[in-house]
Protein backbone atom coordinates (compact mmCIF):
# COMPACT_ATOMS: atom_id res chain seq x y z
CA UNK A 1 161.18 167.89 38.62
CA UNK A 2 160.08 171.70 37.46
CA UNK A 3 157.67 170.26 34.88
CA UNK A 4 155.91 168.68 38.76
CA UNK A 5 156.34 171.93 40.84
CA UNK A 6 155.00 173.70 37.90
CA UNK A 7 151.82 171.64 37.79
CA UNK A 8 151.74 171.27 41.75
CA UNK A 9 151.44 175.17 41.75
CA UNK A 10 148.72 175.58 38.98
CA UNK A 11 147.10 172.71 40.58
CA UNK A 12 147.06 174.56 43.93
CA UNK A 13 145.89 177.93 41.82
CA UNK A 14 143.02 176.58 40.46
CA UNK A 15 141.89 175.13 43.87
CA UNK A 16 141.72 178.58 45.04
CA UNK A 17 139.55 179.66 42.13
CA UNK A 18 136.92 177.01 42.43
CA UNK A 19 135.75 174.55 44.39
CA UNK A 20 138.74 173.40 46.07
CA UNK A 21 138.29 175.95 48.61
CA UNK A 22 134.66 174.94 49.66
CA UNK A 23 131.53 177.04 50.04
CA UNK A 24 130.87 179.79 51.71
CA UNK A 25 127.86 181.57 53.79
CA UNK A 26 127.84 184.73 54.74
CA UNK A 27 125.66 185.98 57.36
CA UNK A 28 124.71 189.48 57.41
CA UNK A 29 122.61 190.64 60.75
CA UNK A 30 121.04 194.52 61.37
CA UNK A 31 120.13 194.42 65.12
CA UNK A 32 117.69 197.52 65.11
CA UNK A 33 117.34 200.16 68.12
CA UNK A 34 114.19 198.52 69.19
CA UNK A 35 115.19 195.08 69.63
CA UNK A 36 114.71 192.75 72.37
CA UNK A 37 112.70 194.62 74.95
CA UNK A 38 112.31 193.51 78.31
CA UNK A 39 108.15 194.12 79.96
CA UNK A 40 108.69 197.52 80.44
CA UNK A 41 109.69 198.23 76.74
CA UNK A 42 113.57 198.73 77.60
CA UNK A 43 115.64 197.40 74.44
CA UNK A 44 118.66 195.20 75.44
CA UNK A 45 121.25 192.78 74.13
CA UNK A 46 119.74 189.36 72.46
CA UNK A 47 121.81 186.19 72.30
CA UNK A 48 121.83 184.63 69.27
CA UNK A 49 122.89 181.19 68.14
CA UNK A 50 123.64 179.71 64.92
CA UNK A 51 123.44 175.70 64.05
CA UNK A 52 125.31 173.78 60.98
CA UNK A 53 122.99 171.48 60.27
CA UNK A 54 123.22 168.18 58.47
CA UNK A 55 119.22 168.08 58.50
CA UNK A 56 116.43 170.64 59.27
CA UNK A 57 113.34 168.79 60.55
CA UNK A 58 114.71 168.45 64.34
CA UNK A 59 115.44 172.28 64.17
CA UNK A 60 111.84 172.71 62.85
CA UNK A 61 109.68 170.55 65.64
CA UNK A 62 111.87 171.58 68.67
CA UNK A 63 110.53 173.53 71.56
CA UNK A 64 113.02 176.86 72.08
CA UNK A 65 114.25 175.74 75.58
CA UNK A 66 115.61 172.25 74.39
CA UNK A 67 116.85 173.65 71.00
CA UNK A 68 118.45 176.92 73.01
CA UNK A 69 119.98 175.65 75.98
CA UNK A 70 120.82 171.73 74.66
CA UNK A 71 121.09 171.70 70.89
CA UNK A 72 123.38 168.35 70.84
CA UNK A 73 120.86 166.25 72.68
CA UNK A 74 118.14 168.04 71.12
CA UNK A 75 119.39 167.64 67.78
CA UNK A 76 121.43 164.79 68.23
CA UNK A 77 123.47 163.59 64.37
CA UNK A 78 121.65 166.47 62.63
CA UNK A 79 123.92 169.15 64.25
CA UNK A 80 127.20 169.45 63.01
CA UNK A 81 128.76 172.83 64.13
CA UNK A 82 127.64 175.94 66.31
CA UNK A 83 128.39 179.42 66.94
CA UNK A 84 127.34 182.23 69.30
CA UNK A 85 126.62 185.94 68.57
CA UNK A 86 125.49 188.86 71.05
CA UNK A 87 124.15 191.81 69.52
CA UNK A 88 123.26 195.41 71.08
CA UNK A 89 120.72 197.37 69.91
CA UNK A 90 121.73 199.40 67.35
CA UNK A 91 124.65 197.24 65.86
CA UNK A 92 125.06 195.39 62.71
CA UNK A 93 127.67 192.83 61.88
CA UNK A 94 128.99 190.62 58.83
CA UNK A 95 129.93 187.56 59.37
CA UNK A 96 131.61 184.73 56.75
CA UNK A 97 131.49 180.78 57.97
CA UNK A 98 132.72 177.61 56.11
CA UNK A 99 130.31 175.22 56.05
CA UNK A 100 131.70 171.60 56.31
CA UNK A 101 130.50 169.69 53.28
CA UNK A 102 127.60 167.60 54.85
CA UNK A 103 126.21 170.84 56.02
CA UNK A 104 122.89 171.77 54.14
CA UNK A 105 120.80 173.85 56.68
CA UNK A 106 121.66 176.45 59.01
CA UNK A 107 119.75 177.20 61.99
CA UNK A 108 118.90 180.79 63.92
CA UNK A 109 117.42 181.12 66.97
CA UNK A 110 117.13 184.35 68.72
CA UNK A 111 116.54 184.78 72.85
CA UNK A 112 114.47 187.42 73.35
CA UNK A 113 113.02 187.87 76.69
CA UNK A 114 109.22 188.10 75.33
CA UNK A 115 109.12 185.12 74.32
CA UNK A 116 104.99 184.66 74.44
CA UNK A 117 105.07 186.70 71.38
CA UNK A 118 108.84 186.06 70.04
CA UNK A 119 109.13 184.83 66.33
CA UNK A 120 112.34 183.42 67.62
CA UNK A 121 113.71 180.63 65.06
CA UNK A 122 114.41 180.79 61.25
CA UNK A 123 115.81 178.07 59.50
CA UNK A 124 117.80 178.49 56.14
CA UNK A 125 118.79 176.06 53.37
CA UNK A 126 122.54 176.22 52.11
CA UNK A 127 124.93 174.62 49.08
CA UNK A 128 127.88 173.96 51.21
CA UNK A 129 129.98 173.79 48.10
CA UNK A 130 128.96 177.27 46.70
CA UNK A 131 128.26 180.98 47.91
CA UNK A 132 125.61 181.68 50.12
CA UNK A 133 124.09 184.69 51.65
CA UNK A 134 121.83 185.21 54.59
CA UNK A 135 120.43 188.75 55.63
CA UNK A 136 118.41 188.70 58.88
CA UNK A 137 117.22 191.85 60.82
CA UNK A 138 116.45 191.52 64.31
CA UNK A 139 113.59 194.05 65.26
CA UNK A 140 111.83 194.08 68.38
CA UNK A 141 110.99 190.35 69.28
CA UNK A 142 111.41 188.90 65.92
CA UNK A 143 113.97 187.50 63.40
CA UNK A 144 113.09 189.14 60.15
CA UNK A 145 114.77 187.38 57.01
CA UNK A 146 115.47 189.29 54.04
CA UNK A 147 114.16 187.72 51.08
CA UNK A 148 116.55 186.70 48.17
CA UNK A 149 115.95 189.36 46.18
CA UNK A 150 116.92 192.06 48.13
CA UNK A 151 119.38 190.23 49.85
CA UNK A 152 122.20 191.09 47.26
CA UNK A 153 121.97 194.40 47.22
CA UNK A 154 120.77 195.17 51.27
CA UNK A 155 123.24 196.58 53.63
CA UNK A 156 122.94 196.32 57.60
CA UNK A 157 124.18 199.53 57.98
CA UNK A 158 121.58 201.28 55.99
CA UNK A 159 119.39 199.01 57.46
CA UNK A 160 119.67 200.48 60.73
CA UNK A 161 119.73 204.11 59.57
CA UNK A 162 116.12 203.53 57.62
CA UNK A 163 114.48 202.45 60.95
CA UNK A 164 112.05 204.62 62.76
CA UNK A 165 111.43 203.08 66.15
CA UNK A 166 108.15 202.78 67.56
CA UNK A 167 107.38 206.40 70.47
CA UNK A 168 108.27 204.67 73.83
CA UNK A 169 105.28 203.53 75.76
CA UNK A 170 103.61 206.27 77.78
CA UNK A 171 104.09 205.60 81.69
CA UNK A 172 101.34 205.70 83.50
CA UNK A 173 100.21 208.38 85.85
CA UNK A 174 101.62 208.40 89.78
CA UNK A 175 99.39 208.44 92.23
CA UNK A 176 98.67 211.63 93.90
CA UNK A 177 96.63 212.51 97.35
CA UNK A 178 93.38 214.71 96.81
CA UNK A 179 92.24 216.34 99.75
CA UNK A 180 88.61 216.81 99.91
CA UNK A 181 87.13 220.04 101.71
CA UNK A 182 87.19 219.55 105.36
CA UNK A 183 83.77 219.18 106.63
CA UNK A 184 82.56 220.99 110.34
CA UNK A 185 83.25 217.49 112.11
CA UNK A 186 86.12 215.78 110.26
CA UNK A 187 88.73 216.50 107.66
CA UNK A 188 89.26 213.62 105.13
CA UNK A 189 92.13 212.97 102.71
CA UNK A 190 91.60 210.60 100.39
CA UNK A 191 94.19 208.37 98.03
CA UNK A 192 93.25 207.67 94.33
CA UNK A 193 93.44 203.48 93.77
CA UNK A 194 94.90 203.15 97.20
CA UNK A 195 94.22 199.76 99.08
CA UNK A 196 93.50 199.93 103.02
CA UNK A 197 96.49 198.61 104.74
CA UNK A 198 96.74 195.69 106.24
CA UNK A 199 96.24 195.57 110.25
CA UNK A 200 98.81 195.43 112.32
CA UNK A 201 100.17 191.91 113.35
CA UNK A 202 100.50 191.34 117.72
CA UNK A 203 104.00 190.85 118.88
CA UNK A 204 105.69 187.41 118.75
CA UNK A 205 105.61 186.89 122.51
CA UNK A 206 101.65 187.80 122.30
CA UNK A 207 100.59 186.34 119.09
CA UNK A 208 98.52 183.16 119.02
CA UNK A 209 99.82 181.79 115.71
CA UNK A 210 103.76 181.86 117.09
CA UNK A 211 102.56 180.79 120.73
CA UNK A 212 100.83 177.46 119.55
CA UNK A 213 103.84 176.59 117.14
CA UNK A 214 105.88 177.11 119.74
CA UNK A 215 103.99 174.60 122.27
CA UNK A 216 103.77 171.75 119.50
CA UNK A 217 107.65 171.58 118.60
CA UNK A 218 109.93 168.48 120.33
CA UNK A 219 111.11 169.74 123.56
CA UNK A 220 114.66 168.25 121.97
CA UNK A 221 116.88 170.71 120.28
CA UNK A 222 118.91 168.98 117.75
CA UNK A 223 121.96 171.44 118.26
CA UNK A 224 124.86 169.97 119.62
CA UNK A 225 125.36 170.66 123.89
CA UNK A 226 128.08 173.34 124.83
CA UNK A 227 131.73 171.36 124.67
CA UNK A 228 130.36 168.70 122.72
CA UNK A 229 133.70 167.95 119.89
CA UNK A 230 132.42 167.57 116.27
CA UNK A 231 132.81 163.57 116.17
CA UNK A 232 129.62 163.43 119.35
CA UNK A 233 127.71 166.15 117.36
CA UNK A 234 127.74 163.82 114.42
CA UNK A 235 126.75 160.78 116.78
CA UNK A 236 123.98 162.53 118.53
CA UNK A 237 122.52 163.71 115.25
CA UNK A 238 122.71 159.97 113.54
CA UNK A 239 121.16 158.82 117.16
CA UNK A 240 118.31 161.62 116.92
CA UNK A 241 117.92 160.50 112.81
CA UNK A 242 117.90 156.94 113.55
CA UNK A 243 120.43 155.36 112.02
CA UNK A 244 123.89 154.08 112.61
CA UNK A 245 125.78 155.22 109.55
CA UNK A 246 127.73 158.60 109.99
CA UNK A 247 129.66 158.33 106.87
CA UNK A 248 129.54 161.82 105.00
CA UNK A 249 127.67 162.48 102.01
CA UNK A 250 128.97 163.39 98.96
CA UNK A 251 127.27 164.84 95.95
CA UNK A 252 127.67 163.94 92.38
CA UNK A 253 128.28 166.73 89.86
CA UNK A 254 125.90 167.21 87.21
CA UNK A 255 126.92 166.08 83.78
CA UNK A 256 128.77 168.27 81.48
CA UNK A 257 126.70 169.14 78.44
CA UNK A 258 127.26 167.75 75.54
CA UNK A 259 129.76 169.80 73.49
CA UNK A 260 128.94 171.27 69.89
CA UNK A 261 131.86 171.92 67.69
CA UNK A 262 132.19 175.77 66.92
CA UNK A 263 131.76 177.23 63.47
CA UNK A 264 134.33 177.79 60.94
CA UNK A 265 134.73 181.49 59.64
CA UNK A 266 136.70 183.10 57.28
CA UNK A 267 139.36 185.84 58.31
């Protein structure tokens, strides 16, 4: 009996130490000071999601609104887990899953807001029985992988403290009034790029557009009369519809998404 427990524990020990344990991919992200701008050039927060994936060429022809907001029906048997990150500008972040073992892809995608000019998906082979290691940099509108040679040896935080962000965008002038010299008969001011306004509209009581839409509407008014009880309101409004059925009307719920497992990581 101590000859077993001696051999269950090695056993065990050695499962640790190898491949017992399962791969590994770690996932290292630098979200620089410049990323995600909105149209004005304001960097904010940028959601990003991460796919297991059992295959990559769904990942690869998607469009981003099917692949963001409905992975499982976009993806259908080749998505196997998922995760969701939020980074601010300025932050980086390590993070360690455990890919199941028919996992062989994982998949990025990035929602920036200027997406007309977003590089926004990157897609990422993996052994899901060994170590793997993925460094992406989010900067500006783009996911930025690190290639595997500098990958080892690349930290996030350094990363961040090596970036020079672009100057911000110069604003453009405000308007301002220029008064010309008054002539002997009439003083002008004029306004740089200023449109005339608009002339005034006539009153509702005088004005021709709301006086003929108010002659061609049904002489009718659909409201209930004063001390009319809810079950005759209901009866004159099925009358005025034409038709006899004044059961209510309910509406069905929308379907709940399909749900994506969540990602394993390591503590």
């Amino acid at each position: 009996m101590k000859k077993f427990a001696l051999l269950l524990t090695a056993l065990t020990a050695i499962c640790a130490l190898t491949a017992c344990s399962g791969g590994r991919a770690q996932l290292l992200v630098a979200s620089q000071a410049n990323v995600n701008p909105d149209f004005s050039g304001r960097p904010s927060p940028v959601v990003v999601k991460v796919y297991e994936l059992r295959r990559g060429l769904a990942f690869r022809q998607a469009d981003f609104q099917n692949l963001f907001d409905q992975p499982m029906q976009t993806l259908g048997a080749d998505i196997l887990a998922a995760d969701e990150l939020v980074f601010v500008p300025g932050e980086a972040r390590s993070i360690t899953y455990l890919p199941g073992p028919d996992a062989r892809f994982l998949g990025i995608v990035a929602g920036f807001r200027q997406m007309d000019r977003a590089r926004w998906r990157s897609l990422r082979p993996i052994d899901a029985e060994g170590k793997n290691l993925i460094a992406l940099e989010l900067n500006d509108a783009s996911i930025i992988v690190i290639p595997e040679s500098r990958a080892k040896g690349w930290d996030p935080e350094e990363a961040l403290k090596q970036h020079e962000p672009e100057p911000e965008p110069e604003l453009p002038a405000a308007r301002t009034a220029v008064r010309t010299e008054p002539s002997p008969d009439q003083t002008l001011t004029s306004y740089e790029d200023e449109t005339p306004p608009a002339p005034p509209r006539p009153a509702p009581e005088t004005d021709p557009d709301v006086l003929e839409r108010n002659r061609r509407m049904p002489s009718e008014d659909m409201d209930a009369a004063p001390g009319m009880s809810e079950p005759e309101e209901t009866r004159a409004a099925v009358k005025a519809a034409g038709t006899s059925d004044t059961r209510p009307r309910s509406r069905r719920a929308a379907p709940a998404p399909y749900a994506v497992p969540p990602m394993k990581t390591a503590r």
